[in-house]
PDB file of N, CA and C in Angstrom:
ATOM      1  N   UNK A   1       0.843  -1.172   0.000  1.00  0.00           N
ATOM      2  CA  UNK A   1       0.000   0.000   0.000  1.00  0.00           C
ATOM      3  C   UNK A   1       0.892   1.240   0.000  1.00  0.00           C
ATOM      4  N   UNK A   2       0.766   2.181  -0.465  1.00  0.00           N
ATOM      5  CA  UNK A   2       1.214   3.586  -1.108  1.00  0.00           C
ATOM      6  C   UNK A   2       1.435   4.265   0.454  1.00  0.00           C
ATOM      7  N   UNK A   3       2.293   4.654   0.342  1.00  0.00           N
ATOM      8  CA  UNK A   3       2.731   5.727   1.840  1.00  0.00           C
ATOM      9  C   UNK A   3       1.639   7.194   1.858  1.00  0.00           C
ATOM     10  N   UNK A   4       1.290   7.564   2.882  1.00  0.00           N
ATOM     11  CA  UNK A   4       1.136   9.095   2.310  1.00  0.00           C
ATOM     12  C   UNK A   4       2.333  10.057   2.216  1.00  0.00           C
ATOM     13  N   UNK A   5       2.187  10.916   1.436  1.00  0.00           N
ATOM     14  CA  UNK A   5       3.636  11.798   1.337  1.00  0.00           C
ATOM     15  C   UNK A   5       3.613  12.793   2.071  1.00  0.00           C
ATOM     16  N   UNK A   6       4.801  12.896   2.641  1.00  0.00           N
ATOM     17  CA  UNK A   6       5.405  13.766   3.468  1.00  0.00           C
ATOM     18  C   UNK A   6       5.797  15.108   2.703  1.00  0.00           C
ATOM     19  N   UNK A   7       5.761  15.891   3.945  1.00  0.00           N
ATOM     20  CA  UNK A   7       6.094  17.569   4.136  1.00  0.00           C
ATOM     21  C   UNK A   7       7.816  17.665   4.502  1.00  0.00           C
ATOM     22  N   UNK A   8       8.398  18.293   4.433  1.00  0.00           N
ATOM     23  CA  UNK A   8       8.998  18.894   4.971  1.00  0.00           C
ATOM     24  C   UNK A   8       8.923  19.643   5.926  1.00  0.00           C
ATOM     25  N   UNK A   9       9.472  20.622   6.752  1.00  0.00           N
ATOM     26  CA  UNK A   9       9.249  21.699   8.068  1.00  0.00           C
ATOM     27  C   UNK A   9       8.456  22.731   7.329  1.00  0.00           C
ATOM     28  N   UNK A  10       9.800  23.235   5.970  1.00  0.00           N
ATOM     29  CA  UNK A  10       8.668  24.612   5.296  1.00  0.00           C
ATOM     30  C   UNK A  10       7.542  24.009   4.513  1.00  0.00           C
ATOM     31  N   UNK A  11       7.306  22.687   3.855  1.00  0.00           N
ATOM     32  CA  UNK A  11       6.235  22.730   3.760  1.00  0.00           C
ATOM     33  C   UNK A  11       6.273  22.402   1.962  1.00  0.00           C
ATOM     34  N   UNK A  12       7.726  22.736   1.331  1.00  0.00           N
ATOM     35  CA  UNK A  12       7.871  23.091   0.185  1.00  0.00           C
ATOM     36  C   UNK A  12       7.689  22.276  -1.220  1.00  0.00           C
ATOM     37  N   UNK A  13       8.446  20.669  -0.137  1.00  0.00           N
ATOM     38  CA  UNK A  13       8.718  19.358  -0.901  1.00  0.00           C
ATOM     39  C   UNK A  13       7.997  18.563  -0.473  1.00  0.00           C
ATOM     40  N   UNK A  14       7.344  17.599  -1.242  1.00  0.00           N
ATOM     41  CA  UNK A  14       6.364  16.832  -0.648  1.00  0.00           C
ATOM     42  C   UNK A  14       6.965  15.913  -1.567  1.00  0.00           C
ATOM     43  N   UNK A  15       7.256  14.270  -0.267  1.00  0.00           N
ATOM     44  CA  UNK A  15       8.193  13.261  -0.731  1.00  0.00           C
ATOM     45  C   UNK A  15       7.344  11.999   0.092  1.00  0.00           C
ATOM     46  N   UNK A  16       7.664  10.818  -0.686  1.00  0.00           N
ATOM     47  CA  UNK A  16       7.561   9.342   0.242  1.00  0.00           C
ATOM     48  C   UNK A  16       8.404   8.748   0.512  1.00  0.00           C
ATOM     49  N   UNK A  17       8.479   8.237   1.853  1.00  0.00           N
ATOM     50  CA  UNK A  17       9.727   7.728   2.080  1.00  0.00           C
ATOM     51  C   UNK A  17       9.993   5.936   1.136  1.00  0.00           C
ATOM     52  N   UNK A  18      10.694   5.672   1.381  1.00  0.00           N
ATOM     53  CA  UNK A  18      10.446   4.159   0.896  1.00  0.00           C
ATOM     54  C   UNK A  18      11.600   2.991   1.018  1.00  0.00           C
ATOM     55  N   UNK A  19      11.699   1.814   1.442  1.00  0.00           N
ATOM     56  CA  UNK A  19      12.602   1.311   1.693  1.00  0.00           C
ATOM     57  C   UNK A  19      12.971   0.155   0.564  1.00  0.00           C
ATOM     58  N   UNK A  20      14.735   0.142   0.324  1.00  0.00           N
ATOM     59  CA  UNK A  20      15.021  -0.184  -0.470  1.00  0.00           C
ATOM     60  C   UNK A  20      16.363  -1.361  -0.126  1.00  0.00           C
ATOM     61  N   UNK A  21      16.550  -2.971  -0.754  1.00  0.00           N
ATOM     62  CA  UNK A  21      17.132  -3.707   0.183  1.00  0.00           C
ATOM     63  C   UNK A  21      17.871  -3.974  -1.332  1.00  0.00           C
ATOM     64  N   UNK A  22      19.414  -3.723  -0.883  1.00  0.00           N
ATOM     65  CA  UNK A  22      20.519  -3.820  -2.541  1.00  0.00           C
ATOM     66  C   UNK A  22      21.079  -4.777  -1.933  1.00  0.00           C
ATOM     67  N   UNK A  23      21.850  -5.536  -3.073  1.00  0.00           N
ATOM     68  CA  UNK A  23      22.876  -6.766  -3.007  1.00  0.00           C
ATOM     69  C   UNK A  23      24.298  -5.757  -2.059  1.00  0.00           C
ATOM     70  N   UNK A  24      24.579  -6.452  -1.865  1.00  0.00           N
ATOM     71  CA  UNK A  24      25.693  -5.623  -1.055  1.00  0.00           C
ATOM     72  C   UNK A  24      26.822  -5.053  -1.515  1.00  0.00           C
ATOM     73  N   UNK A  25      27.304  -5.635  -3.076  1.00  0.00           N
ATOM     74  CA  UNK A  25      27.802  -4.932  -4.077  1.00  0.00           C
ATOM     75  C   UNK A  25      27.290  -3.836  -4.571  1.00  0.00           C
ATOM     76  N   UNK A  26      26.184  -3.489  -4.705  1.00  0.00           N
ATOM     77  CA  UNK A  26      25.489  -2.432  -5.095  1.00  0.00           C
ATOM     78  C   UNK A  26      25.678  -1.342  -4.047  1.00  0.00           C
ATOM     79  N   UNK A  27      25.248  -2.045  -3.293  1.00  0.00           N
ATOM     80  CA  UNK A  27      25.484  -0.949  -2.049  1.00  0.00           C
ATOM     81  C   UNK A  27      26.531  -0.527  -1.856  1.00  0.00           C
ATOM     82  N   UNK A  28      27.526  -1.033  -1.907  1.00  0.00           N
ATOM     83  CA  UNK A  28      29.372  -0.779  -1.533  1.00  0.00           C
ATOM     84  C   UNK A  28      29.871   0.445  -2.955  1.00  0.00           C
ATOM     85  N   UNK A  29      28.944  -0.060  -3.758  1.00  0.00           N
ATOM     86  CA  UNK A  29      29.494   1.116  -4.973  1.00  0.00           C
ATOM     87  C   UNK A  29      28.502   2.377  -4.622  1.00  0.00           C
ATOM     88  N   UNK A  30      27.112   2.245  -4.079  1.00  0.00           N
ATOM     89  CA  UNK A  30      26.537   3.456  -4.094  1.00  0.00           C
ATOM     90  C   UNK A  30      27.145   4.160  -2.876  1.00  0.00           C
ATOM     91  N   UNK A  31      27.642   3.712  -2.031  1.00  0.00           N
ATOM     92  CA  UNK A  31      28.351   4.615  -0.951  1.00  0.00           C
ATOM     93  C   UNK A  31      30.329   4.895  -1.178  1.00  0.00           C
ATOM     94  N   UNK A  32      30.402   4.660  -2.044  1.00  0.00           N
ATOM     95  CA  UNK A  32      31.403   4.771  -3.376  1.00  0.00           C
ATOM     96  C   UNK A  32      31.368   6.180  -3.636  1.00  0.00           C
ATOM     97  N   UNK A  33      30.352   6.072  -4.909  1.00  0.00           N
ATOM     98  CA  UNK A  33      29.616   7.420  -5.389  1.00  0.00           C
ATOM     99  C   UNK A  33      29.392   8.295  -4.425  1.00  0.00           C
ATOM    100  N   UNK A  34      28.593   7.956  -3.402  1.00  0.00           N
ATOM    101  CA  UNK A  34      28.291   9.055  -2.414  1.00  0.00           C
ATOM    102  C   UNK A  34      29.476   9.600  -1.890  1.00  0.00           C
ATOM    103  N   UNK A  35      30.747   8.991  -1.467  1.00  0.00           N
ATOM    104  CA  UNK A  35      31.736   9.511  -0.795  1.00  0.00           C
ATOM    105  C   UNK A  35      32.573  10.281  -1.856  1.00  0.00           C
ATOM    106  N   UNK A  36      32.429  10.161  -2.989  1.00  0.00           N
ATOM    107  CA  UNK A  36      33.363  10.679  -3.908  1.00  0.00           C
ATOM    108  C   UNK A  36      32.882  12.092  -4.800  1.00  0.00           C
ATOM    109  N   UNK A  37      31.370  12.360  -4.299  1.00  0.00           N
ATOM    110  CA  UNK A  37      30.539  13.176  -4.818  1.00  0.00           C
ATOM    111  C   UNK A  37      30.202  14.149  -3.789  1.00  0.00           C
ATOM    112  N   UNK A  38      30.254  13.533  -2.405  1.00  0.00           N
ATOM    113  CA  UNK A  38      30.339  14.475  -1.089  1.00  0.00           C
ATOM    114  C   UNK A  38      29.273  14.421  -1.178  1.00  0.00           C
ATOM    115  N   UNK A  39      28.041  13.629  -1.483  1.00  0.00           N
ATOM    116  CA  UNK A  39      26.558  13.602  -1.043  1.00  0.00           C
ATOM    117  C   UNK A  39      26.280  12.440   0.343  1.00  0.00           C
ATOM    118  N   UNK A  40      25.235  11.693   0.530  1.00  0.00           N
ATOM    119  CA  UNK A  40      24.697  10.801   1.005  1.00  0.00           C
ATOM    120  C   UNK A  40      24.492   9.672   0.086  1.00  0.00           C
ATOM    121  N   UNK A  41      24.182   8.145   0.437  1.00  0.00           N
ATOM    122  CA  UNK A  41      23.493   7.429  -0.067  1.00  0.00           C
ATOM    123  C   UNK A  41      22.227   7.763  -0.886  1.00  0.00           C
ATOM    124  N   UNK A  42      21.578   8.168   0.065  1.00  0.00           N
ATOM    125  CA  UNK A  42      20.322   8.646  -0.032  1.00  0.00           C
ATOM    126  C   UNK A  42      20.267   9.725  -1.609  1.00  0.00           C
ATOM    127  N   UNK A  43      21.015  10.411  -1.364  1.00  0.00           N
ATOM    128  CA  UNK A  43      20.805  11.377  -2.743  1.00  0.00           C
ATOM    129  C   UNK A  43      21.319  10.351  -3.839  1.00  0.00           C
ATOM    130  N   UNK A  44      22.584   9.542  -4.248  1.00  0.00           N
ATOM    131  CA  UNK A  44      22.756   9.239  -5.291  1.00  0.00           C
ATOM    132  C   UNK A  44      21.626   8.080  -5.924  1.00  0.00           C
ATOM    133  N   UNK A  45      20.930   7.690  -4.543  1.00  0.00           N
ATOM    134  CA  UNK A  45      19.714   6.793  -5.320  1.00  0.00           C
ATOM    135  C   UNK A  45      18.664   7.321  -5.492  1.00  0.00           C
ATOM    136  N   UNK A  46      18.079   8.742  -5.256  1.00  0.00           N
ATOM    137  CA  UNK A  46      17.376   9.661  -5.436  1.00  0.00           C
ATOM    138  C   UNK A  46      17.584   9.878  -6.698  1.00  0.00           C
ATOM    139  N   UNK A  47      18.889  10.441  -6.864  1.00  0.00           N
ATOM    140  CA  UNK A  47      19.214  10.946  -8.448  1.00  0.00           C
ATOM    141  C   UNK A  47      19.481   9.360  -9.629  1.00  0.00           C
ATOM    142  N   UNK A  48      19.853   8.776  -9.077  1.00  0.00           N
ATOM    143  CA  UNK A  48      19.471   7.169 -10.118  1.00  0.00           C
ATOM    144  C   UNK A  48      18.161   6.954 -10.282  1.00  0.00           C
ATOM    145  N   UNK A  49      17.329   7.376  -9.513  1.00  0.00           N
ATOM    146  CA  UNK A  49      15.699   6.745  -9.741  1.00  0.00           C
ATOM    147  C   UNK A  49      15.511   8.159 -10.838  1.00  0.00           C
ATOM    148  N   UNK A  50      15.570   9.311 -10.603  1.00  0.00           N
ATOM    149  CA  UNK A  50      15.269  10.849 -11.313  1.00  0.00           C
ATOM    150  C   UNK A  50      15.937  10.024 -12.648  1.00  0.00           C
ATOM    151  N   UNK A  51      16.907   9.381 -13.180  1.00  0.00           N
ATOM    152  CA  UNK A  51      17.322   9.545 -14.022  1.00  0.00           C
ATOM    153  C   UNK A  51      16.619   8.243 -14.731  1.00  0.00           C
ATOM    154  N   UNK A  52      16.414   7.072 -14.432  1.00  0.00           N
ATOM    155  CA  UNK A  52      15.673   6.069 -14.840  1.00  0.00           C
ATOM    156  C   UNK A  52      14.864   6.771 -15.084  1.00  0.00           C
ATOM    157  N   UNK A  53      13.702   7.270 -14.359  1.00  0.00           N
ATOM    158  CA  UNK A  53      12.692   7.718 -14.645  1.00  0.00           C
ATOM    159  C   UNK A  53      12.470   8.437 -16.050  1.00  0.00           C
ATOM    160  N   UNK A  54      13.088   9.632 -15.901  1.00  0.00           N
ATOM    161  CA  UNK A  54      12.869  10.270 -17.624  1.00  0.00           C
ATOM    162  C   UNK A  54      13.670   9.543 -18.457  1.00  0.00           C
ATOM    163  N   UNK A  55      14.709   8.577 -18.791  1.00  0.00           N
ATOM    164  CA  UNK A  55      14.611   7.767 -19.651  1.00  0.00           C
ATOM    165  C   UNK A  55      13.675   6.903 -19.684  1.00  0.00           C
ATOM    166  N   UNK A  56      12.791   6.714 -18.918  1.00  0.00           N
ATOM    167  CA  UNK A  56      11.594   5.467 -19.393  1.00  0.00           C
ATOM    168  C   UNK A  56      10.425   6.479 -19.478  1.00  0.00           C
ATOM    169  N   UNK A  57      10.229   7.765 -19.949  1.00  0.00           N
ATOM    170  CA  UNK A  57       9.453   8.538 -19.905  1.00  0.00           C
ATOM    171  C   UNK A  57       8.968   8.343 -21.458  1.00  0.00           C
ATOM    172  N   UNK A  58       9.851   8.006 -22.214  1.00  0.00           N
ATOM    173  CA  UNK A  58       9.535   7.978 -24.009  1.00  0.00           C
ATOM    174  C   UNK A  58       8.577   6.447 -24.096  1.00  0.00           C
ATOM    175  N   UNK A  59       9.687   5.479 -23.246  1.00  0.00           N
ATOM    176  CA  UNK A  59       8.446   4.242 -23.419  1.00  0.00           C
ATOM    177  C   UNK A  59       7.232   4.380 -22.626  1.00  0.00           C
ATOM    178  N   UNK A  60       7.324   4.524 -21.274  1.00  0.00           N
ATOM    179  CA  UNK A  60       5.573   5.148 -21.270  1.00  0.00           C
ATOM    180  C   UNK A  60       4.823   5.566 -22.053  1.00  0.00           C
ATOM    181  N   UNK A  61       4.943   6.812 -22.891  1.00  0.00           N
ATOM    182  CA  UNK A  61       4.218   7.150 -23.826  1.00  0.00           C
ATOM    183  C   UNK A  61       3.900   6.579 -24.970  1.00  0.00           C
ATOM    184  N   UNK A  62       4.919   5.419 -25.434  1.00  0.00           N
ATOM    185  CA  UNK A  62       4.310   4.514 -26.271  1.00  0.00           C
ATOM    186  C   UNK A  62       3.784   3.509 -25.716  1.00  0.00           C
ATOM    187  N   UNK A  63       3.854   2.810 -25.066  1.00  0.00           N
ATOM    188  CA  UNK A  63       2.650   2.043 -23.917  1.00  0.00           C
ATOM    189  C   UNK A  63       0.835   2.636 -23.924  1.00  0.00           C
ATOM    190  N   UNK A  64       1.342   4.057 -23.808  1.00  0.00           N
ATOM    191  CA  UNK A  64      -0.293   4.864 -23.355  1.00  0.00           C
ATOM    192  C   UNK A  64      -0.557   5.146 -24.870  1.00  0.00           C
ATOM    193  N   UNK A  65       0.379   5.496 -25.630  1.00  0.00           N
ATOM    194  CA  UNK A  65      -0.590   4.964 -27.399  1.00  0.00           C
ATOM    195  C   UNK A  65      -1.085   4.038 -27.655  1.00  0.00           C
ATOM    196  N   UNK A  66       0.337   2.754 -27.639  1.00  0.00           N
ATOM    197  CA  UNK A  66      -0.764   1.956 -28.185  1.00  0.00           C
ATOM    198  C   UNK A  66      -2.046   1.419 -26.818  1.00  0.00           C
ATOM    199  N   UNK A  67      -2.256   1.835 -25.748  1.00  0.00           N
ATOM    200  CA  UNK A  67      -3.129   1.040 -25.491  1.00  0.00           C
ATOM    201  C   UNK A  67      -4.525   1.594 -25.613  1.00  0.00           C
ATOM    202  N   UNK A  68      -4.436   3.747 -25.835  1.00  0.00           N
ATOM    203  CA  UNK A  68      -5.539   3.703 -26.297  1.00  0.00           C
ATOM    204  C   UNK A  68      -5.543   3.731 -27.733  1.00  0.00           C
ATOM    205  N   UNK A  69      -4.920   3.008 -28.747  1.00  0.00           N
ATOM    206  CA  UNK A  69      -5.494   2.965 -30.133  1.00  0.00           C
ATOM    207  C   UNK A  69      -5.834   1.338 -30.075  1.00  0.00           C
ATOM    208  N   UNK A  70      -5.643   0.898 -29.271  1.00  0.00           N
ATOM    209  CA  UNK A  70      -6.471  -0.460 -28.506  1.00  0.00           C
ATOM    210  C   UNK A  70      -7.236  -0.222 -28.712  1.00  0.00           C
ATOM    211  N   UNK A  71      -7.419   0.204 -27.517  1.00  0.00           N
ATOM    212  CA  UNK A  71      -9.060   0.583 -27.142  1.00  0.00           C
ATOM    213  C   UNK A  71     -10.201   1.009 -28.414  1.00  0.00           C
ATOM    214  N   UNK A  72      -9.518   2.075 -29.121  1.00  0.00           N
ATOM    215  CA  UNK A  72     -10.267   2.444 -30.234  1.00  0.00           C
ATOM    216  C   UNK A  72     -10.647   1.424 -31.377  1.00  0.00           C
ATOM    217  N   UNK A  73     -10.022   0.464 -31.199  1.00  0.00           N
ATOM    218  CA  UNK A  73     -10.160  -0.480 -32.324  1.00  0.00           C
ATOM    219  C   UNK A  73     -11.690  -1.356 -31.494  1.00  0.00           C
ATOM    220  N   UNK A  74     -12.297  -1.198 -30.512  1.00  0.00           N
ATOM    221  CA  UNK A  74     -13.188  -2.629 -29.521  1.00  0.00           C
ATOM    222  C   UNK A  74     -14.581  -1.507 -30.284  1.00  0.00           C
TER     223      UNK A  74
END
């Protein structure tokens, strides 16, 4: 079931938390990245999901074509 999303203090960002369980290689390189970038864990898998995301933003939209020129064909 879907979290409700959270506030921040000011109120500005509204986020869900969510828990995430990596092979331990994965993990050893994302706190890699993080130490070598001067961020957190937390941000470089923030910014890996931001970046998956709009690359799979083009196939979504062909997904939501063809399924309503689906539809249009019933």
């Amino acid at each position: 079931m879907p979290q409700k999303p959270t506030t921040t203090p000011s109120g500005a960002t509204e986020s869900t938390r969510i828990t995430v369980t990596l092979p331990r290689e994965d993990y050893e390189q994302v706190c890699r990245i993080a130490q070598s970038k001067r961020v957190s864990a937390s941000w470089v898998v923030r910014d890996a999901v931001t970046e998956y995301l709009q690359l799979d933003i083009p196939l979504l939209g062909r997904v939501e074509s063809s399924t309503s020129s689906n539809s249009d064909q019933r």
